[in-house]
PDB file of N, CA and C in Angstrom:
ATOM      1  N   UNK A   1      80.624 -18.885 -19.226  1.00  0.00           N
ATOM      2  CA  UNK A   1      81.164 -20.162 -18.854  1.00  0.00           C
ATOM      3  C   UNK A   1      81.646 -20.145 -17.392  1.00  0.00           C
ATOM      4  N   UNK A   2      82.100 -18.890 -17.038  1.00  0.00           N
ATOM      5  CA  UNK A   2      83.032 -19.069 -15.928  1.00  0.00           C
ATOM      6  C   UNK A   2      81.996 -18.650 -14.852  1.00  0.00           C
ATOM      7  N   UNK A   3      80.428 -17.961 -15.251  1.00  0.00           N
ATOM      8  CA  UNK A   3      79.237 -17.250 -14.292  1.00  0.00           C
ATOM      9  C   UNK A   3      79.832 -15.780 -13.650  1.00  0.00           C
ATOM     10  N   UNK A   4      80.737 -14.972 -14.670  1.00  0.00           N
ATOM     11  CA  UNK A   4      80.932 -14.148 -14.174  1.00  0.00           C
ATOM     12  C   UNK A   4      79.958 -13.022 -13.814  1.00  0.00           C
ATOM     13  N   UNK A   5      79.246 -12.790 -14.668  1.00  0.00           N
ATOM     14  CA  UNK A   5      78.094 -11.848 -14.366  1.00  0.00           C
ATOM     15  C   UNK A   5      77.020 -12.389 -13.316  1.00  0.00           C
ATOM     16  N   UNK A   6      76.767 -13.350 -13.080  1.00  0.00           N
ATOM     17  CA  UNK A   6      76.402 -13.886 -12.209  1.00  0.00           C
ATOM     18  C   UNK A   6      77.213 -13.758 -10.599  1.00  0.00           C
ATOM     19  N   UNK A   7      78.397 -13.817 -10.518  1.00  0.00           N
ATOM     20  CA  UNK A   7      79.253 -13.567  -9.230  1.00  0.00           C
ATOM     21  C   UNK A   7      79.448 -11.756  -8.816  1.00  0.00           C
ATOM     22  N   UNK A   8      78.968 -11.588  -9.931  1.00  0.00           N
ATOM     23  CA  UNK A   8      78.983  -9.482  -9.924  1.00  0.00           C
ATOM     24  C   UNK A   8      77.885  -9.419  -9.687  1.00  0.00           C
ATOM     25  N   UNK A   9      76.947 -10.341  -9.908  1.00  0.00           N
ATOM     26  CA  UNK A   9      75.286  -9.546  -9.547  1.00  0.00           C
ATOM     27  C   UNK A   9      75.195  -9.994  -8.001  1.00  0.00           C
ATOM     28  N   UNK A  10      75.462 -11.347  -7.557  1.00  0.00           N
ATOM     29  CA  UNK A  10      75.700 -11.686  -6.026  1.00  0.00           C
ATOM     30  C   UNK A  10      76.481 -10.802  -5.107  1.00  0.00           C
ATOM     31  N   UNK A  11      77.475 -10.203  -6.075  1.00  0.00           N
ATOM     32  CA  UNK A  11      78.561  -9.141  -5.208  1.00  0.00           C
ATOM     33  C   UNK A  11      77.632  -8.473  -5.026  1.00  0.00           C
ATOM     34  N   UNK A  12      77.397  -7.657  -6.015  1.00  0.00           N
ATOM     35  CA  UNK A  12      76.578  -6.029  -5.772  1.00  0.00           C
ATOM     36  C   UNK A  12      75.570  -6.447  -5.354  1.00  0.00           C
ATOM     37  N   UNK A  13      74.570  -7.056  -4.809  1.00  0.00           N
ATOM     38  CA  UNK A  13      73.560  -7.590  -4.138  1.00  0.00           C
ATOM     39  C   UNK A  13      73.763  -7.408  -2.807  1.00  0.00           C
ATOM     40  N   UNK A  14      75.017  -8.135  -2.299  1.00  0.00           N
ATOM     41  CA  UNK A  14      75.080  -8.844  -0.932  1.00  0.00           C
ATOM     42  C   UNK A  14      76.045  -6.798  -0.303  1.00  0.00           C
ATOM     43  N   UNK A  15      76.380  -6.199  -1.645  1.00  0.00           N
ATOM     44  CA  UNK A  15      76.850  -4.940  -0.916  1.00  0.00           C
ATOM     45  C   UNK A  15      75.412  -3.775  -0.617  1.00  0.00           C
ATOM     46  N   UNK A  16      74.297  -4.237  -1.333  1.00  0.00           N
ATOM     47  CA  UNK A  16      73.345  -3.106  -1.498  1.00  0.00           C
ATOM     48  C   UNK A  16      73.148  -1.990  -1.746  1.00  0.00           C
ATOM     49  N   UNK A  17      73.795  -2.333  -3.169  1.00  0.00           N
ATOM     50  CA  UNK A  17      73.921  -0.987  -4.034  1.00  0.00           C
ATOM     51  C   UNK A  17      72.398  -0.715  -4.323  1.00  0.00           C
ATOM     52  N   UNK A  18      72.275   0.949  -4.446  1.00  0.00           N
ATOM     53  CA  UNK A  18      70.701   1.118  -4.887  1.00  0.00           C
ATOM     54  C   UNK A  18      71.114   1.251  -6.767  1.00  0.00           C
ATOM     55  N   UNK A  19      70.163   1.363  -7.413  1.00  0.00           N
ATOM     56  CA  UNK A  19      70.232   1.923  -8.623  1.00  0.00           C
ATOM     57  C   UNK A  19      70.889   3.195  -8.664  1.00  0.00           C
ATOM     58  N   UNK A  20      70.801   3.969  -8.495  1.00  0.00           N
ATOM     59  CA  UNK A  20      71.552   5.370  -8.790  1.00  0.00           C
ATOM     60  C   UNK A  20      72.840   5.285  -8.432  1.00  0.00           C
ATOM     61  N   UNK A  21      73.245   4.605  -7.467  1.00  0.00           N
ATOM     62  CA  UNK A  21      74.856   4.111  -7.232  1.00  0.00           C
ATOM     63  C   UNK A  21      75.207   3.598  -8.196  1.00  0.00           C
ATOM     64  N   UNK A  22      74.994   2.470  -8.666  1.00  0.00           N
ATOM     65  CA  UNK A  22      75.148   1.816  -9.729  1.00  0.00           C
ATOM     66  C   UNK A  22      75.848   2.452 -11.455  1.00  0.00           C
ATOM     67  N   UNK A  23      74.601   2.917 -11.432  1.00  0.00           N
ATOM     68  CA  UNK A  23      74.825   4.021 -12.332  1.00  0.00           C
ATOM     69  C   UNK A  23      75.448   4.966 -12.329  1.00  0.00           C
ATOM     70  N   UNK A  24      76.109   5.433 -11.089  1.00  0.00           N
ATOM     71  CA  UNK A  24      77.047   6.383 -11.086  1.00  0.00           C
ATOM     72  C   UNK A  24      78.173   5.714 -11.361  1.00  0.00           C
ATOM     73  N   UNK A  25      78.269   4.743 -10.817  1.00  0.00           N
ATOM     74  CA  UNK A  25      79.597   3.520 -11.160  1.00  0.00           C
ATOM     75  C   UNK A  25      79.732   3.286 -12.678  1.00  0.00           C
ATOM     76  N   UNK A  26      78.659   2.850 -13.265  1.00  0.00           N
ATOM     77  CA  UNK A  26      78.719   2.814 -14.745  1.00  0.00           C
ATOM     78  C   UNK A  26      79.244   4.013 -15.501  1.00  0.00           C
ATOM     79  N   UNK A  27      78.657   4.841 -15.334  1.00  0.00           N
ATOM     80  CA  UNK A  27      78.739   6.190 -15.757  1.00  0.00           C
ATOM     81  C   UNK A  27      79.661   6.420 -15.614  1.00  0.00           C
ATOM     82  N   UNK A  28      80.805   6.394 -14.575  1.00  0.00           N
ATOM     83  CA  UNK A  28      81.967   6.595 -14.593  1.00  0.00           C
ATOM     84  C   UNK A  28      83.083   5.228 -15.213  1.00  0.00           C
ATOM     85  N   UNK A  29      82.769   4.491 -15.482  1.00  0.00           N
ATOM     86  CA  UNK A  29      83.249   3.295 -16.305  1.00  0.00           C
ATOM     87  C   UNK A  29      83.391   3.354 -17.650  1.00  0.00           C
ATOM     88  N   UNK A  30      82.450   3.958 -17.883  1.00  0.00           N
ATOM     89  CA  UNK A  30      81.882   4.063 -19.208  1.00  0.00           C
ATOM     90  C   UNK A  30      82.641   5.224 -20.340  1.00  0.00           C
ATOM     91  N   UNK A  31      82.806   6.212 -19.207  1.00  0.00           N
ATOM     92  CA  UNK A  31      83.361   7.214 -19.876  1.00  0.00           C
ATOM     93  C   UNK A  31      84.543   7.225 -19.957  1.00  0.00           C
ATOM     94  N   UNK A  32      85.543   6.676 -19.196  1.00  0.00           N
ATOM     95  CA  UNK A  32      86.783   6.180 -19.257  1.00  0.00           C
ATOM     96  C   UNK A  32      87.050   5.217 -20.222  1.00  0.00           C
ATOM     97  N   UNK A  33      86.620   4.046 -20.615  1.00  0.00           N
ATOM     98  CA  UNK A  33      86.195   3.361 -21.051  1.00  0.00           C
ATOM     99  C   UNK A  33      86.439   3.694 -22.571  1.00  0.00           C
ATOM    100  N   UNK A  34      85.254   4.942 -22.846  1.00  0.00           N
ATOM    101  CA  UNK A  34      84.558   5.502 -24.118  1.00  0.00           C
ATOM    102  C   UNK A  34      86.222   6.160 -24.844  1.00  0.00           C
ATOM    103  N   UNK A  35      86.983   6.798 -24.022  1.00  0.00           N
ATOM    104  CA  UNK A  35      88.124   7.655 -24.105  1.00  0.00           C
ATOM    105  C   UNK A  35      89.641   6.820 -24.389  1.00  0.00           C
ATOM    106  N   UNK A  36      89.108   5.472 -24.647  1.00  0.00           N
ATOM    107  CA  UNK A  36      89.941   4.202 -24.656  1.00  0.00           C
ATOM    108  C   UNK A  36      89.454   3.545 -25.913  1.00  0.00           C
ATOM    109  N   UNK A  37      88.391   3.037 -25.885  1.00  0.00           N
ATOM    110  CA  UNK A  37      88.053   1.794 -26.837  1.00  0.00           C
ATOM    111  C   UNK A  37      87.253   2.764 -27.783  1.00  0.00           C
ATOM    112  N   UNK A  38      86.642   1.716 -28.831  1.00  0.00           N
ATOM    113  CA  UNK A  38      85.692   2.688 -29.887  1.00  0.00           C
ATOM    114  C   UNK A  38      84.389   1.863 -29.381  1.00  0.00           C
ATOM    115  N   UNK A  39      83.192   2.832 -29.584  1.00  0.00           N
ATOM    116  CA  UNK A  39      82.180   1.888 -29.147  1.00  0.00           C
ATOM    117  C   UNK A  39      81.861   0.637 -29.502  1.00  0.00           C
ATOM    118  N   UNK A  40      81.738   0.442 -30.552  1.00  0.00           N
ATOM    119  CA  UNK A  40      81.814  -0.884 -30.779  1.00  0.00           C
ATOM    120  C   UNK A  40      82.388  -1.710 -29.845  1.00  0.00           C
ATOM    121  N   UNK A  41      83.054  -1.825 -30.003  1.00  0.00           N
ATOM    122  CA  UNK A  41      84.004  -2.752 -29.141  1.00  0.00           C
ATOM    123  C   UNK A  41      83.919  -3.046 -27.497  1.00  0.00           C
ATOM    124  N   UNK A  42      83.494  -1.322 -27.221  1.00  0.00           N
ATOM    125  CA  UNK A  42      83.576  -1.451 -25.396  1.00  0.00           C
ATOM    126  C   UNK A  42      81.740  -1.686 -25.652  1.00  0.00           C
ATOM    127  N   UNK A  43      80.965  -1.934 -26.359  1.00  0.00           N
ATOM    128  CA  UNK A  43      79.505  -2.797 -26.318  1.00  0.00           C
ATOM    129  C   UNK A  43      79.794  -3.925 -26.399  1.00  0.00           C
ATOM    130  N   UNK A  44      80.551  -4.578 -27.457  1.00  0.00           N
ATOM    131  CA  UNK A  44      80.624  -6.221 -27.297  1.00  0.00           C
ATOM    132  C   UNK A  44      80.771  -6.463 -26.185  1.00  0.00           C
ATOM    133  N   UNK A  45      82.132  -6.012 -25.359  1.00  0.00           N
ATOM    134  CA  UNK A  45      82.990  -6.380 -24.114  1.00  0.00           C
ATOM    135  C   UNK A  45      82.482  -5.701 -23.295  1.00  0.00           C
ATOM    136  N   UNK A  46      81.602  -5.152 -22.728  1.00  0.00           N
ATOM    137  CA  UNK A  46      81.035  -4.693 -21.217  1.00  0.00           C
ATOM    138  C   UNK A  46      79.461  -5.087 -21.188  1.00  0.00           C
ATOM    139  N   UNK A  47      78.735  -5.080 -22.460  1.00  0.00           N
ATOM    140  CA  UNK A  47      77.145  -5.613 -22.526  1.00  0.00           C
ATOM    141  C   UNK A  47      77.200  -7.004 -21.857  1.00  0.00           C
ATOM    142  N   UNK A  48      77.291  -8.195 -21.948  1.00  0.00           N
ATOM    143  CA  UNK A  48      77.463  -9.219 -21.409  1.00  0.00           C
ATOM    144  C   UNK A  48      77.324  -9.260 -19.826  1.00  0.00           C
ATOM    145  N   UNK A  49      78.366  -8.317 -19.590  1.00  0.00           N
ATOM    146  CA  UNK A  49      78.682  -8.720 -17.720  1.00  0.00           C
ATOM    147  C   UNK A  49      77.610  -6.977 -16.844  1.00  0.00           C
ATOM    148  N   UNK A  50      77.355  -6.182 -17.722  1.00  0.00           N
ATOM    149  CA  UNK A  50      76.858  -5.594 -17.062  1.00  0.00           C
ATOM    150  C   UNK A  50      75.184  -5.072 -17.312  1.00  0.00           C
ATOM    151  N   UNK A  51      74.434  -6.244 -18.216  1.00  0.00           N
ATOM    152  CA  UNK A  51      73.340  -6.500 -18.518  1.00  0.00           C
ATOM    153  C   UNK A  51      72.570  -7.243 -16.967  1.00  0.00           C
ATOM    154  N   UNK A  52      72.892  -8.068 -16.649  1.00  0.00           N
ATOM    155  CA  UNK A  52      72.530  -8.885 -15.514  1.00  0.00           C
ATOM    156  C   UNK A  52      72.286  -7.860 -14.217  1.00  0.00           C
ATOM    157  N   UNK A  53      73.620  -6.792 -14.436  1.00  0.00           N
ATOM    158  CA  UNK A  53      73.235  -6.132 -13.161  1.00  0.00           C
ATOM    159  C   UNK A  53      72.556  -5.308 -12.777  1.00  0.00           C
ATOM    160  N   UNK A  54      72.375  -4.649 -13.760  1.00  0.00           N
ATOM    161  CA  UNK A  54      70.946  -3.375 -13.935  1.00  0.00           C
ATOM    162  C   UNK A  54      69.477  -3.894 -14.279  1.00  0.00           C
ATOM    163  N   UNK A  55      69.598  -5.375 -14.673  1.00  0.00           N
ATOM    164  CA  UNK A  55      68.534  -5.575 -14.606  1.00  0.00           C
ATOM    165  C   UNK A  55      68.046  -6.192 -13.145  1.00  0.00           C
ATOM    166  N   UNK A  56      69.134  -6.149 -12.107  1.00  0.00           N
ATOM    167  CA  UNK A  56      69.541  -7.086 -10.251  1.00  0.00           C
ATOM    168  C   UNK A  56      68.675  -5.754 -10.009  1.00  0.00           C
ATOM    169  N   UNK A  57      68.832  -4.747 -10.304  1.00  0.00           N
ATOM    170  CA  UNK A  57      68.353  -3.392  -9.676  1.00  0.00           C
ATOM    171  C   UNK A  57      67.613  -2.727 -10.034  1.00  0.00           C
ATOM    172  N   UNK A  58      66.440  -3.448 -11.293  1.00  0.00           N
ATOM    173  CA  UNK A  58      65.499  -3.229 -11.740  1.00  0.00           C
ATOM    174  C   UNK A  58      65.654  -1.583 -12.568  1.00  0.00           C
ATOM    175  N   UNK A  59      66.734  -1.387 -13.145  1.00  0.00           N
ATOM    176  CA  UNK A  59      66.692  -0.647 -14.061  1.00  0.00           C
ATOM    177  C   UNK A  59      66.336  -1.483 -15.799  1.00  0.00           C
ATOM    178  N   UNK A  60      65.893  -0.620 -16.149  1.00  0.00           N
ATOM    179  CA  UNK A  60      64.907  -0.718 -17.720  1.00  0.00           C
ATOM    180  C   UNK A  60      65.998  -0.916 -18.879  1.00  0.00           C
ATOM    181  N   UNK A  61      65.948  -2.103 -19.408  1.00  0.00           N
ATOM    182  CA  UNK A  61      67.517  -2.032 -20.158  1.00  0.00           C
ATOM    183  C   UNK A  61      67.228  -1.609 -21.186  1.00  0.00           C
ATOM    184  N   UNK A  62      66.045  -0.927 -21.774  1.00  0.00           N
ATOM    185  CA  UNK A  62      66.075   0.313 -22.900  1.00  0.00           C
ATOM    186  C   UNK A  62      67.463   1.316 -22.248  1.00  0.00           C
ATOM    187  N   UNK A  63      66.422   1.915 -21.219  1.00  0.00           N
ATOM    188  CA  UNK A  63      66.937   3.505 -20.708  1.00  0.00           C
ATOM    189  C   UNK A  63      68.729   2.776 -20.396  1.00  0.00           C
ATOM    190  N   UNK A  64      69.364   1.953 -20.089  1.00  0.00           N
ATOM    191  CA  UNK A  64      70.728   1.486 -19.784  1.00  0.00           C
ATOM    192  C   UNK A  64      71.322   1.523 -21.234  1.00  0.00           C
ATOM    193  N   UNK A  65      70.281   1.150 -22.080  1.00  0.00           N
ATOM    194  CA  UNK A  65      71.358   1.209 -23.300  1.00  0.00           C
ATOM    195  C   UNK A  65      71.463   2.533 -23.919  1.00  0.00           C
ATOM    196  N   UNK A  66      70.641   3.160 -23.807  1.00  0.00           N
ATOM    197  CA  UNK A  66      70.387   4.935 -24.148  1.00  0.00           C
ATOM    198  C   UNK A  66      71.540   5.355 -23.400  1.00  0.00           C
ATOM    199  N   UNK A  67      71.617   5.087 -21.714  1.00  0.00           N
ATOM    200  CA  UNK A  67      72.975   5.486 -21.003  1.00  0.00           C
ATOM    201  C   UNK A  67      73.928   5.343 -21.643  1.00  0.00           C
ATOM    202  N   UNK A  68      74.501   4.213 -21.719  1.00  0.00           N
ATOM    203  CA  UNK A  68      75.305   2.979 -22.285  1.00  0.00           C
ATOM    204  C   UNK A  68      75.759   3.822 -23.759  1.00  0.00           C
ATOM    205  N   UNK A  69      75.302   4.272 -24.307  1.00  0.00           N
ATOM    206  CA  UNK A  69      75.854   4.664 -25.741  1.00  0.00           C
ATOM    207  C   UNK A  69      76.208   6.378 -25.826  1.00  0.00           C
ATOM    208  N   UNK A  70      75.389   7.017 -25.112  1.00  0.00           N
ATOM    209  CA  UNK A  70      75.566   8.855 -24.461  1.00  0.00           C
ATOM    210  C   UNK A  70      77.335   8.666 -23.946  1.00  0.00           C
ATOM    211  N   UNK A  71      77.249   7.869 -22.819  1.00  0.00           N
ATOM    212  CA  UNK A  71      78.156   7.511 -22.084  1.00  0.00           C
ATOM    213  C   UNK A  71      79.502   7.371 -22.941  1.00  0.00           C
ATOM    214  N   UNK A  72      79.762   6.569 -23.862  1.00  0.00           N
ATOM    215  CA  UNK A  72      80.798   6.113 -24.922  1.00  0.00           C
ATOM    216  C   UNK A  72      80.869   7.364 -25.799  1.00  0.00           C
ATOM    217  N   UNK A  73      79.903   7.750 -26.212  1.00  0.00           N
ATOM    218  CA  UNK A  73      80.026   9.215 -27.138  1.00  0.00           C
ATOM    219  C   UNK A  73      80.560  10.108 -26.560  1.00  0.00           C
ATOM    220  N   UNK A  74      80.326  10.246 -25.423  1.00  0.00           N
ATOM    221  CA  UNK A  74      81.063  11.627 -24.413  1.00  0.00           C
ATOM    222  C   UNK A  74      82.262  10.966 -24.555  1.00  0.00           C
ATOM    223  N   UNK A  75      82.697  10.022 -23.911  1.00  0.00           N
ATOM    224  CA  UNK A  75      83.894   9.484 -23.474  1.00  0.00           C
ATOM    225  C   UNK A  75      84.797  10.195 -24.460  1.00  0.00           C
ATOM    226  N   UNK A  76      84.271   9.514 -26.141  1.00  0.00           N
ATOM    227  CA  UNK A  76      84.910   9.349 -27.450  1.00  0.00           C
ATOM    228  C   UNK A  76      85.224  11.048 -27.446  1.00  0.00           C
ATOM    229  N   UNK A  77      84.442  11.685 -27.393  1.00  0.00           N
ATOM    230  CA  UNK A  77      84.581  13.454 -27.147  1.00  0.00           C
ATOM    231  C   UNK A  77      85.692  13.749 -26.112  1.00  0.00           C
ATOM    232  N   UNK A  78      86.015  13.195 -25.443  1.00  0.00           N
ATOM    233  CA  UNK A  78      87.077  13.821 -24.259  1.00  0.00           C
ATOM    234  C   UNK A  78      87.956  13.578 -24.730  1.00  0.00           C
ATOM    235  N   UNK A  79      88.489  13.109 -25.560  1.00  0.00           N
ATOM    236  CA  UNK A  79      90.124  13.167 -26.689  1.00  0.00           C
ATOM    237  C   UNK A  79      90.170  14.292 -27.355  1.00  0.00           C
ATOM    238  N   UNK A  80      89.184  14.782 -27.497  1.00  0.00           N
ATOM    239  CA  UNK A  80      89.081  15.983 -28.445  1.00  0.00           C
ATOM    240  C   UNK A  80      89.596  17.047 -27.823  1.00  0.00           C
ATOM    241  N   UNK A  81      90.703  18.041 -27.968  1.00  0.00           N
ATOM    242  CA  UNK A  81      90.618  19.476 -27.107  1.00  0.00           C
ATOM    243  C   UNK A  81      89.548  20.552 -27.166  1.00  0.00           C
ATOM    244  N   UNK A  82      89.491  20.783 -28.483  1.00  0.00           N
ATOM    245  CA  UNK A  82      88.288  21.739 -29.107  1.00  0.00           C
ATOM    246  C   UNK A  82      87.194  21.555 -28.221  1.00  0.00           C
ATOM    247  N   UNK A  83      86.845  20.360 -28.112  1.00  0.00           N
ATOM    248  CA  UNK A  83      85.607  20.020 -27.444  1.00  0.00           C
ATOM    249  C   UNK A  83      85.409  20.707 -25.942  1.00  0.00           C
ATOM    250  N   UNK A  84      86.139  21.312 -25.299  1.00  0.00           N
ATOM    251  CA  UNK A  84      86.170  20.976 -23.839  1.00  0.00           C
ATOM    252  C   UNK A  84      85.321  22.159 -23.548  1.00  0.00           C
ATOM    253  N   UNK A  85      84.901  23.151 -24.058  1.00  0.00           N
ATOM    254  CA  UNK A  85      83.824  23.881 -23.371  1.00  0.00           C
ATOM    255  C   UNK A  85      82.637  23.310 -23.116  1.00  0.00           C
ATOM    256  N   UNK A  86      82.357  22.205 -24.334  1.00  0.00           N
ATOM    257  CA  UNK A  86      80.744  21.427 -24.490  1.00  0.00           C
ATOM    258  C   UNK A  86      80.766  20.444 -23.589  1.00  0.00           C
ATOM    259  N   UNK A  87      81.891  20.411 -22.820  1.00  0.00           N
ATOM    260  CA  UNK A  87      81.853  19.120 -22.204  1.00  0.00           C
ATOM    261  C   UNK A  87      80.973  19.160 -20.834  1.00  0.00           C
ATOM    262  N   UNK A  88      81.017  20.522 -20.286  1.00  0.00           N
ATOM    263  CA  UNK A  88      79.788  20.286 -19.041  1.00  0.00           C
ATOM    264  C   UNK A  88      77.964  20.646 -19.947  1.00  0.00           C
ATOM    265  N   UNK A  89      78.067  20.797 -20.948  1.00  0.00           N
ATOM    266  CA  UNK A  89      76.791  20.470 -21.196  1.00  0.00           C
ATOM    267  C   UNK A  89      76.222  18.948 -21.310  1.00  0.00           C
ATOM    268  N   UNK A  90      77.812  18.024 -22.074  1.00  0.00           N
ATOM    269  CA  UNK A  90      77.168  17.218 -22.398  1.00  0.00           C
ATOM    270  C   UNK A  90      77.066  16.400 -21.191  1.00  0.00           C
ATOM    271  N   UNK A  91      77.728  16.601 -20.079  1.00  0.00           N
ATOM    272  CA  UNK A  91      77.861  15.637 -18.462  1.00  0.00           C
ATOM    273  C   UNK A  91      76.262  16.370 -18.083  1.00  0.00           C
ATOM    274  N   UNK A  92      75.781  17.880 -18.148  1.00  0.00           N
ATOM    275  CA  UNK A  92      74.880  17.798 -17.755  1.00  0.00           C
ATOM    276  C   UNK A  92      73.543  16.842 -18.478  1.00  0.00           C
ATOM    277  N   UNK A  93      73.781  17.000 -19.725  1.00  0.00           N
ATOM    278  CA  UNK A  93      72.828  15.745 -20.675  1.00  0.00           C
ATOM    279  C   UNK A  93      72.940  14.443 -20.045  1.00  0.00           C
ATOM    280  N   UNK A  94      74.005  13.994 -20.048  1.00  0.00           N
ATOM    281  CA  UNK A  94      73.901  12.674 -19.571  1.00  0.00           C
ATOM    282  C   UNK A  94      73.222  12.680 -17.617  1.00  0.00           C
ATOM    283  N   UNK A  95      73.806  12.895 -17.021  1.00  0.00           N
ATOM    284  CA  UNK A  95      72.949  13.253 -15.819  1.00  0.00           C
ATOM    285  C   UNK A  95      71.322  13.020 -15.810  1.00  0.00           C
ATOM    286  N   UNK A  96      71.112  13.892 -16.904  1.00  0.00           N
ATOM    287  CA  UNK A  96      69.864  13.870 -17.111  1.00  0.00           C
ATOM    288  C   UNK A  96      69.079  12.943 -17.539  1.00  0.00           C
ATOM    289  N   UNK A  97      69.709  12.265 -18.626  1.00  0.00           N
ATOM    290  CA  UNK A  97      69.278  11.316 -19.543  1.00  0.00           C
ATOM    291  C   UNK A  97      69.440   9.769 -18.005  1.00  0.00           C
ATOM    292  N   UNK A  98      70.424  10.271 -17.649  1.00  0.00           N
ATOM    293  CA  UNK A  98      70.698   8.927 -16.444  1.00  0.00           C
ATOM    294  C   UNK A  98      69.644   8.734 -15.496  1.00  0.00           C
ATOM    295  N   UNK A  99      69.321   9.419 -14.544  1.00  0.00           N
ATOM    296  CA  UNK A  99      68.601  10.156 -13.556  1.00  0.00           C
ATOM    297  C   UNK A  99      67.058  10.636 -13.632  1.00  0.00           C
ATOM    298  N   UNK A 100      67.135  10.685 -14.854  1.00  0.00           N
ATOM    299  CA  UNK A 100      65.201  10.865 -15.191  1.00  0.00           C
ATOM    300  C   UNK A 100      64.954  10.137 -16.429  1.00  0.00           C
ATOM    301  N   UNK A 101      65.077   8.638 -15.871  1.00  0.00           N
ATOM    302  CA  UNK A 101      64.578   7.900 -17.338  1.00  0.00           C
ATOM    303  C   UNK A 101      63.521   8.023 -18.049  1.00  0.00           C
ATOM    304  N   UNK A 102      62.568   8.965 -17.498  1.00  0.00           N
ATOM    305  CA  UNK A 102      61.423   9.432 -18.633  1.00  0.00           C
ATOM    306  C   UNK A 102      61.889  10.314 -20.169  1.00  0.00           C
ATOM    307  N   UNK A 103      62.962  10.903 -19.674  1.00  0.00           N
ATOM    308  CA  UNK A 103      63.690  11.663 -20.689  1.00  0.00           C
ATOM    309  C   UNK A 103      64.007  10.941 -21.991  1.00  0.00           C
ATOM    310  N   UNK A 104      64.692   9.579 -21.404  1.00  0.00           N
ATOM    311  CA  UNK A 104      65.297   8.440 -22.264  1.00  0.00           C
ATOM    312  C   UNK A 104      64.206   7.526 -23.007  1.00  0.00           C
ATOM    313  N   UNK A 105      62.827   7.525 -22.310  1.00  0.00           N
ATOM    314  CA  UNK A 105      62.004   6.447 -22.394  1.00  0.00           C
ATOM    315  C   UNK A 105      60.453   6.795 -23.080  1.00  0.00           C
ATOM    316  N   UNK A 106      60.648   8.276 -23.154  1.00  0.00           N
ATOM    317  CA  UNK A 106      59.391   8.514 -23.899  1.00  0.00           C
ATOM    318  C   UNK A 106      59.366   8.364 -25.524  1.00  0.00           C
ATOM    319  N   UNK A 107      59.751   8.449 -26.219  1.00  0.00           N
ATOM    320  CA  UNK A 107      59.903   8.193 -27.418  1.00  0.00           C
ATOM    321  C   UNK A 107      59.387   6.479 -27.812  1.00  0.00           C
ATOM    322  N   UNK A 108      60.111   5.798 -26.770  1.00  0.00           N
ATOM    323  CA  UNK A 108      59.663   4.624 -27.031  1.00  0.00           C
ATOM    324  C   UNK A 108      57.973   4.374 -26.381  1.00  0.00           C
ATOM    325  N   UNK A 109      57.923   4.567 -25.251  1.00  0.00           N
ATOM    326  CA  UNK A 109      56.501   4.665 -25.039  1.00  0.00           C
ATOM    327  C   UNK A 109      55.900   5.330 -25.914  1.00  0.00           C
ATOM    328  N   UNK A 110      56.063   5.874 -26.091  1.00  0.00           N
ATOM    329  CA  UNK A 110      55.114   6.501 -27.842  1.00  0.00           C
ATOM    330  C   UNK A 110      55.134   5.980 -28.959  1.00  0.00           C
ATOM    331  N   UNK A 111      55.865   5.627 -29.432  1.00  0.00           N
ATOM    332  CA  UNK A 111      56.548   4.429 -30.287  1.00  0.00           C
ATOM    333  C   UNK A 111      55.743   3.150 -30.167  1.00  0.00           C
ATOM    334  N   UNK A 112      55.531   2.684 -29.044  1.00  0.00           N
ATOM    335  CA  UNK A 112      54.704   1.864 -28.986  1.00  0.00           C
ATOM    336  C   UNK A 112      53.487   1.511 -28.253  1.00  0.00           C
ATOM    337  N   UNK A 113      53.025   2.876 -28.255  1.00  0.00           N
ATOM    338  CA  UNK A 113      51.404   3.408 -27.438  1.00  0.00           C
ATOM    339  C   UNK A 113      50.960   2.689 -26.103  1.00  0.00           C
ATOM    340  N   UNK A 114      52.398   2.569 -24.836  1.00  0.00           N
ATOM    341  CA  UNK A 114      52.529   2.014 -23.457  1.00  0.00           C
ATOM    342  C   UNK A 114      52.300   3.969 -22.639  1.00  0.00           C
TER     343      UNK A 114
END
């Protein structure tokens, strides 16, 4: 109603963010975020306004939502103490999964013989 995602995609436009910036921004949103809300919830309330912008920067909103949910799972993991040795594996997973969307995207290309 108010065109907010619309005034964030003009922002980040007129600043010339590349994709991988972007995503580092998310990525770090996300996981803070994840360490706060339960997923559910931080998908209702962040899908909306930050759908428009990855698609401004021609990222693949499969591979964003593959991010998008890694991202919240780690987050949800960083409350945990136990957890904290796995935790640079799983930042290196996500990295990965972020950064080489073939990683994220083959299954579905196979999936549907593209």
């Amino acid at each position: 109603m108010n065109q907010v995602p619309a005034a964030m995609v003009a922002w980040i436009e007129s600043m010339n963010v590349s994709a991988w910036e972007l995503l580092l921004a998310i990525n770090l949103l996300l996981l803070l975020v994840g360490c706060f809300l339960d997923p559910l919830s931080a998908i209702l309330l962040l899908t909306p306004p930050l759908i428009p912008l990855v698609k401004a920067v021609g990222i693949d909103t499969v591979h964003f939502g593959i991010v998008f949910t890694v991202n919240l799972a780690i987050g949800l993991f960083l409350i945990y103490r136990g957890i904290i040795p796995f935790i640079v594996l799983y930042l290196i997973a996500l990295l990965l999964i972020t950064y080489v969307p073939w990683i994220s995207l083959v299954g579905v290309r196979l999936f549907l013989g593209h």
